[in-house]
Every structure is written in structure tokens, then in C-alpha cells.
C-alpha atoms as a PDB file:
ATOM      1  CA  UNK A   1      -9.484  93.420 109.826  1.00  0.00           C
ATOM      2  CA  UNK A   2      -8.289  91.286 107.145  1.00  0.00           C
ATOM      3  CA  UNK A   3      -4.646  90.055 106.511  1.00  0.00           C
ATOM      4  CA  UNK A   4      -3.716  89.881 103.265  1.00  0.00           C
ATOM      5  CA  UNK A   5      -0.876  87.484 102.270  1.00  0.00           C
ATOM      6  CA  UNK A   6       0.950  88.845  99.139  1.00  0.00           C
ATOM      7  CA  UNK A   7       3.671  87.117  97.372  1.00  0.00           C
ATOM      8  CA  UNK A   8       7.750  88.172  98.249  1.00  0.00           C
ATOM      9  CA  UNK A   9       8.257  91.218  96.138  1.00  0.00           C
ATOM     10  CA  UNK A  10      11.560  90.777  96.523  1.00  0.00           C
ATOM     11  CA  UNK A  11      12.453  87.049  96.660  1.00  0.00           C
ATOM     12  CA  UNK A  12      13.800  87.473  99.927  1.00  0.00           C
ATOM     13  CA  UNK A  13      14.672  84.588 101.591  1.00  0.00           C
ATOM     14  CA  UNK A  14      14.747  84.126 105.409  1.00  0.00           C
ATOM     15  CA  UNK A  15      17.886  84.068 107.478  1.00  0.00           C
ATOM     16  CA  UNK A  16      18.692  81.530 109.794  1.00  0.00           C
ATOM     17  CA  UNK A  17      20.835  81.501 112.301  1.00  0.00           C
ATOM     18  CA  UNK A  18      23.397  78.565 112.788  1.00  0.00           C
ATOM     19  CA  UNK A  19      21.904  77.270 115.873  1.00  0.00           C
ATOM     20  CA  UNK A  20      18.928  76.509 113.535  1.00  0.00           C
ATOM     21  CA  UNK A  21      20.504  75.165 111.050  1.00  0.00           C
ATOM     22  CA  UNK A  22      22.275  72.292 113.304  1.00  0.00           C
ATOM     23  CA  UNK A  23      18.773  71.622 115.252  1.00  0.00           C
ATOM     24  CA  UNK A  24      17.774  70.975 111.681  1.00  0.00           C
ATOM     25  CA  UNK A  25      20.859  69.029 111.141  1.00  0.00           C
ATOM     26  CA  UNK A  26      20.221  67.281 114.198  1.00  0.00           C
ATOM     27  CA  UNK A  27      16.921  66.559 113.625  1.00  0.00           C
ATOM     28  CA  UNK A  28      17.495  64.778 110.177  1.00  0.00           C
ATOM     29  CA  UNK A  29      20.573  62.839 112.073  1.00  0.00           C
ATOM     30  CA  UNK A  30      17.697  61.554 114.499  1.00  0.00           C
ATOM     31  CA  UNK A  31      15.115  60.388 111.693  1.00  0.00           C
ATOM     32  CA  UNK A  32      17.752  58.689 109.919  1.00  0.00           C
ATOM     33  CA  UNK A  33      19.889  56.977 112.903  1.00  0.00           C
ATOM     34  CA  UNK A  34      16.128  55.691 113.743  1.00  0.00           C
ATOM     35  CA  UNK A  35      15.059  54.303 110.201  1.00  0.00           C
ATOM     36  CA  UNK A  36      18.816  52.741 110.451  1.00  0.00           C
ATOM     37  CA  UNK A  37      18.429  50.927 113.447  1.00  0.00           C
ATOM     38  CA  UNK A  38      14.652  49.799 112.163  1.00  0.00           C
ATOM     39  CA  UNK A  39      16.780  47.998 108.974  1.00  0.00           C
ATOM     40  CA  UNK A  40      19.193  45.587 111.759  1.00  0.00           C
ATOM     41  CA  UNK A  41      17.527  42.387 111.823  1.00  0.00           C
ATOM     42  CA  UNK A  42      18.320  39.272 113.551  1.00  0.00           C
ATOM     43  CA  UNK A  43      21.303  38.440 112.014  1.00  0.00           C
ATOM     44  CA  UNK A  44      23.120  41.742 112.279  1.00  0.00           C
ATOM     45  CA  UNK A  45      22.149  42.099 115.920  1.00  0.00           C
ATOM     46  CA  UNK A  46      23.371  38.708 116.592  1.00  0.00           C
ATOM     47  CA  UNK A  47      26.707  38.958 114.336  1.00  0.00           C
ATOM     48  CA  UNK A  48      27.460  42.347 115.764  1.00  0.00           C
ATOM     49  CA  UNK A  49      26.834  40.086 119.589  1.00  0.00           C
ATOM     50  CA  UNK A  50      29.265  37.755 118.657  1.00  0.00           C
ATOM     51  CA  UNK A  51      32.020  40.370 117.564  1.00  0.00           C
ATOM     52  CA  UNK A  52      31.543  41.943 120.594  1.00  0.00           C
ATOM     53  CA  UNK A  53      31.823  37.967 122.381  1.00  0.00           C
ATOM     54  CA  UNK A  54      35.254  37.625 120.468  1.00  0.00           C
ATOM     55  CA  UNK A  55      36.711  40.781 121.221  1.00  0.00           C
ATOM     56  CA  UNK A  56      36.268  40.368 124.921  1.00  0.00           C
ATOM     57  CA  UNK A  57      33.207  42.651 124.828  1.00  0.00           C
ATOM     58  CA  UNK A  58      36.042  45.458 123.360  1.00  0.00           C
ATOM     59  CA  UNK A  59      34.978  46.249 119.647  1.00  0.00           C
ATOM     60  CA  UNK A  60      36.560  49.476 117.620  1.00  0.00           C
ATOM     61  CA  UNK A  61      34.555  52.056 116.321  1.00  0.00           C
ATOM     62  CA  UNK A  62      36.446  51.144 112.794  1.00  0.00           C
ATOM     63  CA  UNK A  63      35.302  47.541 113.461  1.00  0.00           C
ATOM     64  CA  UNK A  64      31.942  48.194 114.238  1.00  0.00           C
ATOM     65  CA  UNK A  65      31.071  50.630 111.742  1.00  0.00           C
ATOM     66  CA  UNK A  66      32.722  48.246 108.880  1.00  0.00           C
ATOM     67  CA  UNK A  67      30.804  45.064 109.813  1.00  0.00           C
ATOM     68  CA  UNK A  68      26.939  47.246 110.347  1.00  0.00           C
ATOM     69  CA  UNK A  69      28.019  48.565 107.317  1.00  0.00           C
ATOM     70  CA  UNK A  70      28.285  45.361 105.297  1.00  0.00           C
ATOM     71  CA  UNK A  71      24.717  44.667 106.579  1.00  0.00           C
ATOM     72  CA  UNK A  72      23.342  48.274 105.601  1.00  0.00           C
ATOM     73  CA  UNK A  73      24.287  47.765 101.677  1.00  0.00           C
ATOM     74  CA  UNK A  74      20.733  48.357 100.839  1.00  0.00           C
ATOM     75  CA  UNK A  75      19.462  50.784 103.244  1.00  0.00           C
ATOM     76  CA  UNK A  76      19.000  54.661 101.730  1.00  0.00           C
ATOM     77  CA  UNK A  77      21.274  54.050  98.472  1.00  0.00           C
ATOM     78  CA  UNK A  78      19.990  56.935  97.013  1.00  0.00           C
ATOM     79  CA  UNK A  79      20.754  59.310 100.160  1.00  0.00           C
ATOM     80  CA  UNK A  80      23.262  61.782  98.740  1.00  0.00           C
ATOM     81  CA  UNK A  81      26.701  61.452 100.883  1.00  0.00           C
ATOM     82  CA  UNK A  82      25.999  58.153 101.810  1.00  0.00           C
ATOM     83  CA  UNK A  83      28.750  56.576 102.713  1.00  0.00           C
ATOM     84  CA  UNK A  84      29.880  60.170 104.778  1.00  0.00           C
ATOM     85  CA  UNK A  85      26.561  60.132 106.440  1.00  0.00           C
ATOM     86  CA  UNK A  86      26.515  56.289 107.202  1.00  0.00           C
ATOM     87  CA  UNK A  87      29.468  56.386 108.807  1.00  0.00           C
ATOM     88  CA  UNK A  88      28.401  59.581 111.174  1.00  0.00           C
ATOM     89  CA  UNK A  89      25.432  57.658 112.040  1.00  0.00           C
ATOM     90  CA  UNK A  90      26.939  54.279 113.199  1.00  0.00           C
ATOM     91  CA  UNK A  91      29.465  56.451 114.741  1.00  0.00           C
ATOM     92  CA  UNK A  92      26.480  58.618 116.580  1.00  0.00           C
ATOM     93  CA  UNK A  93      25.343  54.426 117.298  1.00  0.00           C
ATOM     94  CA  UNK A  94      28.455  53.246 118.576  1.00  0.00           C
ATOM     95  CA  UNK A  95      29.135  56.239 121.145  1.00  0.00           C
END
């Protein structure tokens, strides 16, 4: 017996539920908060060590997310919502 695949008649396209649209969500959030922590180097590990060394080992979700993002200025600049996404992601980080 032989399946045959024919093409979508009727265009339809498939429903997903919500719960698969945030694992999909969630998934991209993980590849991305991944390729963003492969782009610190040195210097912003160190900087963001010394903040933290200032601050009494206290540091701000504001203040962390606006000095990682000085030293993400070139990572994904053509992601669409950057600056949205960036800060969910150092925000995802920081927790």
C-alpha cells in the first residue's frame, strides 16, 4: 500500500495551539540568550565583575542590562525587535 502525498487543496494551514506557540517562543529565547552569552568576552565579564564589586555585589536589573548592552552593540543588528528582545534576554540573564 502506497501513500500518496498530494499538495493542500485547500491551502489550509495547521492550527497551533498556544502552548506551542510559547515552547516555540521559548525555544528561540534559548538559542538566542546562548549565542548572547557566546559574544561576552573578557572585558565585559570582567567590567560587569567590577560593577557588581562597586555596588556591594547589589547591581539593578536597569544597571545591568544598560552596561551588557553597551557591550552587545554589534551582536544580531539585524534581529527584528532588537532592542525589545535584547532587553528580555539580559533580563531572562540577570534573573
Amino acid at each position: 500500500m502506497a501513500i500518496r502525498l498530494t499538495k493542500n487543496p485547500l491551502n489550509i494551514q495547521p492550527i497551533y495551539s498556544p502552548r506551542t506557540s510559547y515552547k516555540r517562543i521559548k525555544e528561540q529565547d534559548e538559542r538566542m540568550i546562548a549565542d548572547m552569552t557566546l559574544n561576552f568576552d573578557k572585558l565585559t565579564i570582567n567590567l560587569l565583575r567590577n560593577e557588581f564589586s562597586k555596588r556591594n555585589n547589589v547591581l539593578m536589573l536597569h544597571e545591568f542590562i544598560t552596561i551588557a548592552s553597551k557591550h552587545l552593540r554589534f551582536w544580531q543588528v539585524d534581529l527584528p525587535n532588537r532592542e525589545v528582545r535584547l532587553v528580555r534576554y539580559l533580563t531572562y540573564l540577570f534573573n
